[in-house]
N, C-alpha and C. Protein backbone atom coordinates (compact mmCIF):
# COMPACT_ATOMS: atom_id res chain seq x y z
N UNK A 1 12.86 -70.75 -37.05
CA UNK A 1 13.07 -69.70 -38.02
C UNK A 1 13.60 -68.46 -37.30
N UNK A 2 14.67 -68.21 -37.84
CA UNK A 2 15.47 -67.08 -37.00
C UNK A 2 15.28 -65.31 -37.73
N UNK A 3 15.03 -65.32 -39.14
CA UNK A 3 14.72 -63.99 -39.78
C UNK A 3 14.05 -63.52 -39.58
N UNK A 4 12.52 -63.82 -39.20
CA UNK A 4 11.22 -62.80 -38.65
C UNK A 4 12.04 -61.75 -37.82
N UNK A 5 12.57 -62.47 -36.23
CA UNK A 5 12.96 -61.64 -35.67
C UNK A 5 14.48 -61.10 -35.67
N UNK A 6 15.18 -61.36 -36.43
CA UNK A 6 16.28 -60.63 -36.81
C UNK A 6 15.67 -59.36 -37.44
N UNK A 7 14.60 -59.24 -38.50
CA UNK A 7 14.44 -58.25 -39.21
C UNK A 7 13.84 -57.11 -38.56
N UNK A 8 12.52 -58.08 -37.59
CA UNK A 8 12.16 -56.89 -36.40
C UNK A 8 13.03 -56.15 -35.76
N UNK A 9 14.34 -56.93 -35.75
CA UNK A 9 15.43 -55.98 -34.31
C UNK A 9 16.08 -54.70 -35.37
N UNK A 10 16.43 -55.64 -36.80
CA UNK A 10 16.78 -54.32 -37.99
C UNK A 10 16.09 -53.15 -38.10
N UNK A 11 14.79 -53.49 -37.83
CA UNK A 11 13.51 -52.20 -38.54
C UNK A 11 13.57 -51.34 -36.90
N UNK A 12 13.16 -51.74 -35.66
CA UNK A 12 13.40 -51.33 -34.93
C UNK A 12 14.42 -50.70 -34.44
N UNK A 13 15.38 -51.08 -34.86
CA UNK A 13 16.76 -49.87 -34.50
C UNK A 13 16.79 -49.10 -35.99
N UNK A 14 16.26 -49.12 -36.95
CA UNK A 14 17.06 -48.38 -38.14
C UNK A 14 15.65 -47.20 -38.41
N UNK A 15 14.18 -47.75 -37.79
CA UNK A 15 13.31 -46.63 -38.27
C UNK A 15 12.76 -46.22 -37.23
N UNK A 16 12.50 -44.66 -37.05
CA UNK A 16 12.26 -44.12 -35.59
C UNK A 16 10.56 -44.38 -35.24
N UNK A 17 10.18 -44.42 -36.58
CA UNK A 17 8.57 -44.69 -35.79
C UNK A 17 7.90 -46.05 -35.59
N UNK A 18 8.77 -46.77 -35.91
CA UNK A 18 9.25 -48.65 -35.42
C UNK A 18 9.23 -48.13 -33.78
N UNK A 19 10.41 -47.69 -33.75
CA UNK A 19 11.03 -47.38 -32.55
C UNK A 19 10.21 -47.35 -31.37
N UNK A 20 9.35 -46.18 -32.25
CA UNK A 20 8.47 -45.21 -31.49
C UNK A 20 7.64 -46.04 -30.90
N UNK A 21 7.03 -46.87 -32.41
CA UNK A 21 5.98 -47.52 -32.19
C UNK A 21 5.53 -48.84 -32.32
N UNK A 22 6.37 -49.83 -31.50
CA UNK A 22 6.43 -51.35 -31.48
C UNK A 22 5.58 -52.13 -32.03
N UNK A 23 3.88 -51.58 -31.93
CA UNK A 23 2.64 -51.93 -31.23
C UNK A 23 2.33 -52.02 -32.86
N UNK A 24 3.41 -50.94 -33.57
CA UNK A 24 2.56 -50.82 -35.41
C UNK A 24 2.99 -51.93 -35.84
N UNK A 25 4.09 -52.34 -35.43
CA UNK A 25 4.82 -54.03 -36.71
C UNK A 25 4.56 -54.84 -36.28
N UNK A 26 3.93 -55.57 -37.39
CA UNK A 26 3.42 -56.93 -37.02
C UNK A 26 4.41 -57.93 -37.72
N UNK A 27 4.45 -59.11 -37.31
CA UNK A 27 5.05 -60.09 -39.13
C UNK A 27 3.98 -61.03 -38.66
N UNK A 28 4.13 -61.79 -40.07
CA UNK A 28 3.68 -63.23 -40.43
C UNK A 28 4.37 -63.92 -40.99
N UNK A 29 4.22 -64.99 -40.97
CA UNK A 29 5.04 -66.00 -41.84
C UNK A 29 3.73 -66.59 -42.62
N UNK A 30 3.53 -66.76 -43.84
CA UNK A 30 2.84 -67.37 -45.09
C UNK A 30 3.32 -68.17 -45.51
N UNK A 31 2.49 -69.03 -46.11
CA UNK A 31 2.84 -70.29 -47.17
C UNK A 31 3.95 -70.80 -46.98
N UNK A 32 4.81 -71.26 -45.73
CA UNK A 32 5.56 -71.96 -45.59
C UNK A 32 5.85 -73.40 -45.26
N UNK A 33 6.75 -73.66 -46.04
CA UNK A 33 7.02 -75.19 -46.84
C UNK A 33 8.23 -75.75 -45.75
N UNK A 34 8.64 -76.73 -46.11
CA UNK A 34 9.62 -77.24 -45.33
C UNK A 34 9.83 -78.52 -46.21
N UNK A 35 11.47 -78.13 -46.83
CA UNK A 35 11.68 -79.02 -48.05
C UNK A 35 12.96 -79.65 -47.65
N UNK A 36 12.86 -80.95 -47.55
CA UNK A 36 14.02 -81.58 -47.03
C UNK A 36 14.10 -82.98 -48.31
N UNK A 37 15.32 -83.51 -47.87
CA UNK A 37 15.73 -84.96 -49.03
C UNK A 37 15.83 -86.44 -47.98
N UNK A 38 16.66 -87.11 -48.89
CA UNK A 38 16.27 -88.02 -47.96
C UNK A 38 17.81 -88.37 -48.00
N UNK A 39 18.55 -87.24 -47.61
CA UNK A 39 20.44 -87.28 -47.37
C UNK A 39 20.73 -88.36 -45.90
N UNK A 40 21.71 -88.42 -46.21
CA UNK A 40 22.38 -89.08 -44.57
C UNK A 40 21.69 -88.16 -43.72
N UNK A 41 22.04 -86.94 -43.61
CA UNK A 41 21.73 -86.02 -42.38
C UNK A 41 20.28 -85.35 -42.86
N UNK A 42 19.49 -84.98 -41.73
CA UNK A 42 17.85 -84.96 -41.40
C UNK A 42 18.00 -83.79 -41.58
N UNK A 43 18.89 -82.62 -42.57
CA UNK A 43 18.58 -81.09 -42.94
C UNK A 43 17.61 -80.50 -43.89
N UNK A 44 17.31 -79.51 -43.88
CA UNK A 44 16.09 -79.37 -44.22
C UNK A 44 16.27 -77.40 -44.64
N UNK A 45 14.95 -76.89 -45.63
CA UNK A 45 15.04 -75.77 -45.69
C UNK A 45 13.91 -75.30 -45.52
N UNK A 46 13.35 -73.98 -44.38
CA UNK A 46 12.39 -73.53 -44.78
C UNK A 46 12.12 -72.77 -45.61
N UNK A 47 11.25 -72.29 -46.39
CA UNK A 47 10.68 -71.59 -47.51
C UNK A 47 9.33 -71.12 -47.40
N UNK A 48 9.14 -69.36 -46.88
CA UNK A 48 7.94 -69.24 -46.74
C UNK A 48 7.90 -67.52 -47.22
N UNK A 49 7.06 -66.85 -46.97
CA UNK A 49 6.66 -65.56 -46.96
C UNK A 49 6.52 -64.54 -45.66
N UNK A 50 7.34 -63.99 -45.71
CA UNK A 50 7.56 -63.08 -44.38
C UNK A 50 6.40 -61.66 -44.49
N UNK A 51 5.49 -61.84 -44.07
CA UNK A 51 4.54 -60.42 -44.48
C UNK A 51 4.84 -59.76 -43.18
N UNK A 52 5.60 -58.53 -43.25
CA UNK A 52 5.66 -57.33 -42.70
C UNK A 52 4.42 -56.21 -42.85
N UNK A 53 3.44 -55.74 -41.69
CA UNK A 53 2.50 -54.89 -41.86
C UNK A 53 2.96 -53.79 -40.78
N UNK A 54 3.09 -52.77 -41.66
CA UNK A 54 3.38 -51.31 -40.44
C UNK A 54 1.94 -50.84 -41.00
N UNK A 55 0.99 -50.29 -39.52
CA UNK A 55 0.03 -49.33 -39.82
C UNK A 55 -0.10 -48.12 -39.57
N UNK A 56 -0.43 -47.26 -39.79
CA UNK A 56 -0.67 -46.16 -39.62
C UNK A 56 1.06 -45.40 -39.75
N UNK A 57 1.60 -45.89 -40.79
CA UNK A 57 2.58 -45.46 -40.92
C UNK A 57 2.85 -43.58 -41.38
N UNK A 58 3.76 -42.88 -40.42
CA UNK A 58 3.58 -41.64 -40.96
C UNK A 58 4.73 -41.10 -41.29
N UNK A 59 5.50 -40.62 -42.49
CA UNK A 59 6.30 -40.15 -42.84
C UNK A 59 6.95 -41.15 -44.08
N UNK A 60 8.41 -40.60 -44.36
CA UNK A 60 9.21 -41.15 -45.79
C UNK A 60 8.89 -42.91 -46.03
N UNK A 61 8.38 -42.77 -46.55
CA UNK A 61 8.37 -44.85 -46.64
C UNK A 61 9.54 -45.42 -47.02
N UNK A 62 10.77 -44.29 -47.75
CA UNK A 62 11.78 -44.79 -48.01
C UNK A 62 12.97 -45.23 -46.82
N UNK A 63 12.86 -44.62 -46.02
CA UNK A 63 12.75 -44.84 -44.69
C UNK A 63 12.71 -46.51 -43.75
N UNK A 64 12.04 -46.67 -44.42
CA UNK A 64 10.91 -47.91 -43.94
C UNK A 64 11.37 -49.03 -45.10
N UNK A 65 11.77 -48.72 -46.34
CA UNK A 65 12.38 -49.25 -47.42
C UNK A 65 13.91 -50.12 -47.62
N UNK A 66 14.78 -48.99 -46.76
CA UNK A 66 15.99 -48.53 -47.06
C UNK A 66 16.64 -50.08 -46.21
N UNK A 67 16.31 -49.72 -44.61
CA UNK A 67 16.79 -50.63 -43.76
C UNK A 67 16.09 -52.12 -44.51
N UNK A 68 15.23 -52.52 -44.87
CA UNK A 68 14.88 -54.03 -45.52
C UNK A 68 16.22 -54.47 -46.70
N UNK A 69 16.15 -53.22 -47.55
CA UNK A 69 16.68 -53.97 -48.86
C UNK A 69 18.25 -54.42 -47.73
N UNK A 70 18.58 -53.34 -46.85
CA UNK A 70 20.02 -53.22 -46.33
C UNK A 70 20.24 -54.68 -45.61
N UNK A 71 18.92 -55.33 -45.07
CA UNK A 71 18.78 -56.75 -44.40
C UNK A 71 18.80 -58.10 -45.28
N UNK A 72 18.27 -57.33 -46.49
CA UNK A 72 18.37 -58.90 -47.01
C UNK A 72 19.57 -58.84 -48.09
N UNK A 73 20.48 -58.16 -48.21
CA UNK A 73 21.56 -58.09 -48.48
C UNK A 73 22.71 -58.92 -48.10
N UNK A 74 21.96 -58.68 -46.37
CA UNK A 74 23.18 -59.86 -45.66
C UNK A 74 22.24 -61.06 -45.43
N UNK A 75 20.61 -61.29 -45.13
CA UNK A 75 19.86 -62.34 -45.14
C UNK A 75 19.65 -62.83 -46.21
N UNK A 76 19.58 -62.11 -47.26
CA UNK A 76 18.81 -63.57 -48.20
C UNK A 76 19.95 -62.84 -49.89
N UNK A 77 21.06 -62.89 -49.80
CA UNK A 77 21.97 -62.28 -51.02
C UNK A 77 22.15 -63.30 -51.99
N UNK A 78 21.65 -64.68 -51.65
CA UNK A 78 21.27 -65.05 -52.98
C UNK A 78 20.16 -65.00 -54.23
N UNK A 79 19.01 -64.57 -53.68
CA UNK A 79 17.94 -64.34 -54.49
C UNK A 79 17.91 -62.79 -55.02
N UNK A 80 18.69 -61.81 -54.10
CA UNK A 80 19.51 -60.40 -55.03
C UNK A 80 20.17 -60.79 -56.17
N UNK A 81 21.11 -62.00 -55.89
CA UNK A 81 21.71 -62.40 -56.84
C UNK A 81 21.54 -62.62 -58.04
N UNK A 82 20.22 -63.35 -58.36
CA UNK A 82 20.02 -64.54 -59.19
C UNK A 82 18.45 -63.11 -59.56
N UNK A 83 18.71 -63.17 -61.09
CA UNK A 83 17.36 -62.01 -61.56
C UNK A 83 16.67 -62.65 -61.22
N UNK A 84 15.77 -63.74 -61.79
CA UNK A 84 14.40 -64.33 -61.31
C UNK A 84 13.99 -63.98 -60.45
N UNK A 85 14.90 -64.69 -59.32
CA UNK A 85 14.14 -64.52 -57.58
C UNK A 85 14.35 -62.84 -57.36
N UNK A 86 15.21 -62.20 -57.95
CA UNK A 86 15.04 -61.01 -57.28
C UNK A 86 13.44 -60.04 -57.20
N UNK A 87 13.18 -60.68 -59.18
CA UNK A 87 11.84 -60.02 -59.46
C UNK A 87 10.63 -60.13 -58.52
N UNK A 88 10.34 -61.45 -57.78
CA UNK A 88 9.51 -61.37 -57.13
C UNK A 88 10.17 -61.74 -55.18
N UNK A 89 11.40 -61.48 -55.27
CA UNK A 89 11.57 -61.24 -53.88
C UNK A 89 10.70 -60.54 -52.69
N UNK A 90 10.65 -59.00 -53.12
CA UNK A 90 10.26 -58.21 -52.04
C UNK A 90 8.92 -57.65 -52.89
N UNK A 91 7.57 -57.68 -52.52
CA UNK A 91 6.92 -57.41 -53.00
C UNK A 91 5.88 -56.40 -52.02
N UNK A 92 5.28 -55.37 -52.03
CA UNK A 92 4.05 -54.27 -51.30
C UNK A 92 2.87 -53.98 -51.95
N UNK A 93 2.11 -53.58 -50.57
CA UNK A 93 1.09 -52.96 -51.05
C UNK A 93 1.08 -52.16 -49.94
N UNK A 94 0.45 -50.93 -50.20
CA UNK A 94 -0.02 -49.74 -49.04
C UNK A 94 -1.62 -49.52 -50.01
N UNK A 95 -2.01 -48.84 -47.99
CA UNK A 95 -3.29 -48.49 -47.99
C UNK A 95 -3.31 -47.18 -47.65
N UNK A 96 -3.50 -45.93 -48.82
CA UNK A 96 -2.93 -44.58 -47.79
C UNK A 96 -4.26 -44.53 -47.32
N UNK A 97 -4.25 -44.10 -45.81
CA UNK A 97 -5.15 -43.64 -45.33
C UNK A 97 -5.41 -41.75 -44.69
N UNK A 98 -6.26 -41.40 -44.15
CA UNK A 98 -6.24 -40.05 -44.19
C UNK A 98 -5.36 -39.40 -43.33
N UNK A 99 -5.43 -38.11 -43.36
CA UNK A 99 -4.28 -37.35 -42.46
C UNK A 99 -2.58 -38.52 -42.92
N UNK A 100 -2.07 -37.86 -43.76
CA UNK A 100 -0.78 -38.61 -44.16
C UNK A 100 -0.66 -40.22 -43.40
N UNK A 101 -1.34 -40.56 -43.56
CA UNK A 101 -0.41 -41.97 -42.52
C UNK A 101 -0.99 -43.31 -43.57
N UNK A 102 -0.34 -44.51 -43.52
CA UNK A 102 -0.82 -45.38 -44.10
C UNK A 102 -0.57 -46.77 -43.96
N UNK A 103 -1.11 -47.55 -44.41
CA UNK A 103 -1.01 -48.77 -43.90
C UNK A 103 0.28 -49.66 -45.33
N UNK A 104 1.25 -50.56 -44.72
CA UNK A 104 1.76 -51.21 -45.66
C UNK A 104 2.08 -52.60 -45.28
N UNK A 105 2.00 -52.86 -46.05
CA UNK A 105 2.38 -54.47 -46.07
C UNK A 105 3.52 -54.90 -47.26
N UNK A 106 3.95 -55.37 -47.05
CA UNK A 106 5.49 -56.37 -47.42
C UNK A 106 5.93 -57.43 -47.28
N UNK A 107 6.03 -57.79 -48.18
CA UNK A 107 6.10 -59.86 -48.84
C UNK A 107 7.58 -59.84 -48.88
N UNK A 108 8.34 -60.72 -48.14
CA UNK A 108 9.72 -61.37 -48.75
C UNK A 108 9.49 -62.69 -48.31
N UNK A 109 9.96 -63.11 -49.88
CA UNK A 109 10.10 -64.63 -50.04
C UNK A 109 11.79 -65.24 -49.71
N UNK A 110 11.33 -65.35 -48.20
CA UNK A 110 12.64 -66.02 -48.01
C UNK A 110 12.95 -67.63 -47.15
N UNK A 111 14.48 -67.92 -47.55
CA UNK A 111 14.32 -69.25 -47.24
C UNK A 111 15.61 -69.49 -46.02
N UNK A 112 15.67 -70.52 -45.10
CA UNK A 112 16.37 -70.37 -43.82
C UNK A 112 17.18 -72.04 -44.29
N UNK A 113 18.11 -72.30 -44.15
CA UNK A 113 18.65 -73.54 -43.89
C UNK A 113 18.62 -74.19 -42.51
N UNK A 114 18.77 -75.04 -42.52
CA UNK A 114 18.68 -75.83 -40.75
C UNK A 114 19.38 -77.40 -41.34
N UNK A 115 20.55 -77.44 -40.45
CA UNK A 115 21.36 -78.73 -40.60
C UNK A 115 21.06 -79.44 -39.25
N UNK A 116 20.57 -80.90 -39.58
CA UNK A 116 20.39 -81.58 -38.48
C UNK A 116 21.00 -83.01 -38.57
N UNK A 117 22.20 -83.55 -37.43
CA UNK A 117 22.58 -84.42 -37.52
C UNK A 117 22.86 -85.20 -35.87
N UNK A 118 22.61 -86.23 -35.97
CA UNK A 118 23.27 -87.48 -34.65
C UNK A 118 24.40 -87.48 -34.33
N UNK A 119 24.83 -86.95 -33.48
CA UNK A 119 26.13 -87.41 -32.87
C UNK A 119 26.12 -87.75 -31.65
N UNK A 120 26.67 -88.78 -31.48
CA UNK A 120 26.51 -89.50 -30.19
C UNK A 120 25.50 -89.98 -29.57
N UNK A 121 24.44 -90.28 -30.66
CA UNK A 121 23.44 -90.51 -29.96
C UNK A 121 22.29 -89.17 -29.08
N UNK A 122 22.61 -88.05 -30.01
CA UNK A 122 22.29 -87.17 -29.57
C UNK A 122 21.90 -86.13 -31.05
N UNK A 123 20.72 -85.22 -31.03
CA UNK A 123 20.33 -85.06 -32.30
C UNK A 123 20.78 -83.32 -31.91
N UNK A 124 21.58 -82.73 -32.93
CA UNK A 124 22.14 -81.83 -32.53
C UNK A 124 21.47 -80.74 -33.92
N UNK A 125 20.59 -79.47 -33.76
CA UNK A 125 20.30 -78.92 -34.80
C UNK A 125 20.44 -77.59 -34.70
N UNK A 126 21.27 -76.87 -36.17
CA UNK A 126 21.54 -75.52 -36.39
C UNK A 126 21.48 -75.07 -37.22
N UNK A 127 21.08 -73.63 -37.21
CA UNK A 127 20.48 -72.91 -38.57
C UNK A 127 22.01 -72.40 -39.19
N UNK A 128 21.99 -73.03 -40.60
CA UNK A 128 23.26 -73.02 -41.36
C UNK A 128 23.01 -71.40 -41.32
N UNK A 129 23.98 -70.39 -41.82
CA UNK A 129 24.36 -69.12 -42.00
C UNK A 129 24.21 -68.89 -43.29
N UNK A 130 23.63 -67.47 -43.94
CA UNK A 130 23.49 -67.39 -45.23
C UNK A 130 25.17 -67.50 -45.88
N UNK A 131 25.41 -68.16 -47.33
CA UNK A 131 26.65 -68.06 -48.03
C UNK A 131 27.48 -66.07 -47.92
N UNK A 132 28.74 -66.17 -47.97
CA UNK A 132 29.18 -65.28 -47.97
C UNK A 132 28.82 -64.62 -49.10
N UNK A 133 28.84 -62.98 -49.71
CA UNK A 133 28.13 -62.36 -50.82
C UNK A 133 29.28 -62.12 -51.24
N UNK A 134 29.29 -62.73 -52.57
CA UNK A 134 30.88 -62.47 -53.45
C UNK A 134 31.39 -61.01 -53.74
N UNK A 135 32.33 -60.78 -53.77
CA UNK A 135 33.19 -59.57 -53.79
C UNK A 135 33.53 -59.00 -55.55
N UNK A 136 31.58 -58.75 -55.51
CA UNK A 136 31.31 -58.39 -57.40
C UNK A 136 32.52 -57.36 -57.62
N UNK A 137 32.90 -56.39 -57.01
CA UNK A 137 33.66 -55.10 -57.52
C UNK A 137 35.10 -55.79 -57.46
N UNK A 138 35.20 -56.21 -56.36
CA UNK A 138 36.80 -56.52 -56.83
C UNK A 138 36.86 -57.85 -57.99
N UNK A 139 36.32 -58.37 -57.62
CA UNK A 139 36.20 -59.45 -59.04
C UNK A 139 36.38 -58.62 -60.37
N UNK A 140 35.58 -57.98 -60.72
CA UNK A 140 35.42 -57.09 -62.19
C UNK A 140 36.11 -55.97 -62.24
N UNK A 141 36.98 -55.37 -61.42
CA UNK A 141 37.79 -54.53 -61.32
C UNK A 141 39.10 -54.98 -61.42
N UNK A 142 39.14 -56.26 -60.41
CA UNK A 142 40.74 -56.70 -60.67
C UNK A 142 40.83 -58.01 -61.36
N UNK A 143 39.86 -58.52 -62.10
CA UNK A 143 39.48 -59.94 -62.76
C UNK A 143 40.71 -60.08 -63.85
């Protein structure tokens, strides 16, 4: 699974008290599935829950907001896509605690592709790339 830490390297360069403070972000991965068929090729998808916990977080949470939605835009732009999944995509809770600072936690339900196939006698496996995100404005502008 390659998004946990893609998103860590996002939050870490885009929020300064990430930056600051390595030691506050944690992730998890939850309830993850691993849903495959029974195709020629042995590919497969994971499907789990990414819980992001910053503690003692101090300052704009929008901040802390801004860079996620900006990640899964290019990570997970099909479930932006599609209303359903968007509704329960990204989901929080915070714990304010005293002197401004607080604890949060953050659910994204996201899913990774992985193509695995034989060649040569040799089992060769790679995490497919999210689909390209269609070009809504020029579509409906120049449709």
């Amino acid at each position: 699974m390659n998004k946990p830490q893609s998103l860590r390297k996002a939050l870490t360069s885009a929020v300064p008290y990430v930056q600051a403070n390595p030691d506050r972000l944690h992730l998890f991965v939850d309830n993850g599935s691993l849903v495959a068929t029974s195709a020629i090729s042995v590919s497969w998808e994971y499907r789990y829950t990414l819980n992001i916990v910053v503690t003692d977080f101090a300052g704009d949470q929008n901040l802390l907001m801004a860079p996620i939605q900006f990640w899964l835009r290019a990570n997970q732009p099909d479930a932006l896509q599609n209303a359903a999944e968007r509704e329960r995509l990204f989901t929080f809770e915070v714990d304010i605690l005293g002197n401004d600072r607080c604890d949060i936690s953050i659910n994204l339900k996201l899913t990774e592709r992985v193509l695995a196939r034989e060649i040569d006698g040799v089992i060769q496996v790679e995490a497919v790339p999210e689909p390209e995100e269609p070009d809504v404005f020029w579509t409906s502008a120049h449709g």
